[in-house]
Protein backbone atom coordinates (compact mmCIF):
# COMPACT_ATOMS: atom_id res chain seq x y z
CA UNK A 1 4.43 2.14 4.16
CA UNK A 2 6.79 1.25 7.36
CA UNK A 3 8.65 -1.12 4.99
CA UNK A 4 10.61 2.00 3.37
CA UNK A 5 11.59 2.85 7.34
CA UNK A 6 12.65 -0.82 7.60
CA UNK A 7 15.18 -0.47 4.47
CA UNK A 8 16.57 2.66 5.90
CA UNK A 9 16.96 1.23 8.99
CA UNK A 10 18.32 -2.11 7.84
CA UNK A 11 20.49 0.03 5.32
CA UNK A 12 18.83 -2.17 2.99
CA UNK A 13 20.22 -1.62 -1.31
CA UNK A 14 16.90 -0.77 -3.32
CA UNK A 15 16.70 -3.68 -5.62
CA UNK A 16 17.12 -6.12 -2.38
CA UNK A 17 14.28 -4.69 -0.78
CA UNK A 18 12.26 -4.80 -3.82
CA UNK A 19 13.31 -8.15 -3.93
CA UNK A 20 12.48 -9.28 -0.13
CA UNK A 21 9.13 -6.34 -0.40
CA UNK A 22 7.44 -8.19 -3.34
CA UNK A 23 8.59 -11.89 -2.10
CA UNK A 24 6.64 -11.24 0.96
CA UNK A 25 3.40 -9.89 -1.04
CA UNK A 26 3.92 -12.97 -2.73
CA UNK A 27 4.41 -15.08 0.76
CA UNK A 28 1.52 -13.37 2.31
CA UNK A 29 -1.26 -14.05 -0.93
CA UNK A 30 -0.13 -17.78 -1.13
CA UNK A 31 -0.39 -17.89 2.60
CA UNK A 32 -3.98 -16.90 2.59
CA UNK A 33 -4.61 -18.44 -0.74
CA UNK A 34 -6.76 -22.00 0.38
CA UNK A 35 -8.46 -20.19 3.02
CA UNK A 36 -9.48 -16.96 1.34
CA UNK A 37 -12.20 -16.70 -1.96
CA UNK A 38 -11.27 -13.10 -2.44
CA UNK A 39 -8.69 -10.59 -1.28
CA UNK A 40 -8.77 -7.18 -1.59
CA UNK A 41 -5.79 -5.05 -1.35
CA UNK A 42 -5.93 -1.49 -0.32
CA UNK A 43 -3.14 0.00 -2.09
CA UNK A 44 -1.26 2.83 -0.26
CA UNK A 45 -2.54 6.51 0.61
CA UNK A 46 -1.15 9.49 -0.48
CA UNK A 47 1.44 10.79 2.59
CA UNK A 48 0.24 14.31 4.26
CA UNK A 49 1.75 17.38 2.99
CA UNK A 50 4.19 16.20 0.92
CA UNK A 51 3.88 19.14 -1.85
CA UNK A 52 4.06 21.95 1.10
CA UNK A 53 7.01 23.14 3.26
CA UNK A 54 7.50 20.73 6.03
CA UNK A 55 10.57 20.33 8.39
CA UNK A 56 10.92 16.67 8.42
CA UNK A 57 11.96 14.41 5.72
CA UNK A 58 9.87 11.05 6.05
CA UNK A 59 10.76 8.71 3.39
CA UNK A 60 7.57 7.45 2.71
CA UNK A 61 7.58 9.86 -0.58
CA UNK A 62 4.51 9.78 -2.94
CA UNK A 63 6.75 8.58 -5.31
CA UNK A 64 7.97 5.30 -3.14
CA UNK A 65 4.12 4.74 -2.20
CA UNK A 66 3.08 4.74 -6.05
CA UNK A 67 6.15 2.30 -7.12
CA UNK A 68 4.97 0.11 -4.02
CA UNK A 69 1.75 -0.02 -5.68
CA UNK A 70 3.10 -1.06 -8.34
CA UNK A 71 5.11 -3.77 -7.68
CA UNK A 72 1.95 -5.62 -5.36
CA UNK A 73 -0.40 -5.10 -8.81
CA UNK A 74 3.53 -7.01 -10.40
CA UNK A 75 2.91 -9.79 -8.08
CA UNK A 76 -0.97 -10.41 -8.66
CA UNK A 77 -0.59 -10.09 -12.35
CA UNK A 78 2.38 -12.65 -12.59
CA UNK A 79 0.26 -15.58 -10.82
CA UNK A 80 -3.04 -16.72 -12.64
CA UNK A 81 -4.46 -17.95 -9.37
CA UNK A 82 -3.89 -14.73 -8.24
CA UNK A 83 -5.05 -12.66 -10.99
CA UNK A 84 -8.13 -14.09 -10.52
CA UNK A 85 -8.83 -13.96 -7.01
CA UNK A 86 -7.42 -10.56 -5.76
CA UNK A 87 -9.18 -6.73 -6.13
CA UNK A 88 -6.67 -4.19 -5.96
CA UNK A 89 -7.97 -0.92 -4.87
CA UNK A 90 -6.08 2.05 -5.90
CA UNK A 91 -7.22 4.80 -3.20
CA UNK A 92 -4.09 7.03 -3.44
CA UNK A 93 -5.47 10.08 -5.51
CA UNK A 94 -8.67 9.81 -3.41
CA UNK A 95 -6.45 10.44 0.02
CA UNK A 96 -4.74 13.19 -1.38
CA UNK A 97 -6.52 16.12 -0.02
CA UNK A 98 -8.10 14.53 2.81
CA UNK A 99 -6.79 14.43 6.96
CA UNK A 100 -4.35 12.53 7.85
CA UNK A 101 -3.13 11.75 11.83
CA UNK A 102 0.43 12.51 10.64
CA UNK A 103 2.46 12.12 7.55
CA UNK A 104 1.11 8.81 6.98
CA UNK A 105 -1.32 7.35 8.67
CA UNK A 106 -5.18 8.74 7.53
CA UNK A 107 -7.66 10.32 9.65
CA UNK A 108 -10.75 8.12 11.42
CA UNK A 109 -13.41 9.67 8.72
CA UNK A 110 -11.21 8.60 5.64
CA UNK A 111 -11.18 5.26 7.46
CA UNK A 112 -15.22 5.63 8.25
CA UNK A 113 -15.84 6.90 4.61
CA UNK A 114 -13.68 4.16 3.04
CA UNK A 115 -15.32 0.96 5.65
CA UNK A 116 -18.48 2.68 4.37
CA UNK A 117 -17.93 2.78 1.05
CA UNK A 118 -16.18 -1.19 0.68
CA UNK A 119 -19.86 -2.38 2.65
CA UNK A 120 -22.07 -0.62 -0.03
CA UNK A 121 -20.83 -3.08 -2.54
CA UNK A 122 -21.06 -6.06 -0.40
């Protein structure tokens, strides 16, 4: 999410940072790689309030979360190793309609509920 705030604030062209975003997914997964059996990857939440009036303009849109999303499942699907070794987690539509601290950073139950839920299948 604070990666869109970094392009703005770098002034950063779009296909660049998609470049640089999904070379460092990339960097990061091979990083872990020999250490790691497993990685799962939270994709991003839904931001607060997007759909209702709001007086600040964040650029973390629901639209730039979702194609961020997108690009990280890009980058596991193009390496086998990878295919095979990371869950991706889609939990967007699920933080929809619950609290958030601000416009994008969930509230401590989602994080409770979510903890809770991951342990109930390990």
């Amino acid at each position: 999410m604070h990666d869109i705030i970094n392009r703005a604030i770098r002034g950063m062209d779009k296909d660049v940072f998609d470049a640089k975003f999904t070379d460092n997914i990339l960097w990061v997964l091979k990083t872990y790689q020999p250490v790691c059996q497993h990685f799962v990857w939270l994709g991003n939440t839904a931001n607060g309030n997007e759909t209702h009036a709001n007086p600040f303009h964040f650029l973390q849109t629901m639209e730039n979360m979702k194609q961020m999303d997108t690009e990280i499942k890009e980058v596991i699907e193009s390496e086998p190793e990878l295919r095979s070794m990371v869950s991706f987690i889609d939990v967007h539509d699920a933080s929809l309609f619950r609290p958030h601290m601000d416009f994008v950073h969930m509230g401590s139950d989602w994080c409770t509920d979510l903890g809770n839920w991951l342990a109930s299948y390990m």
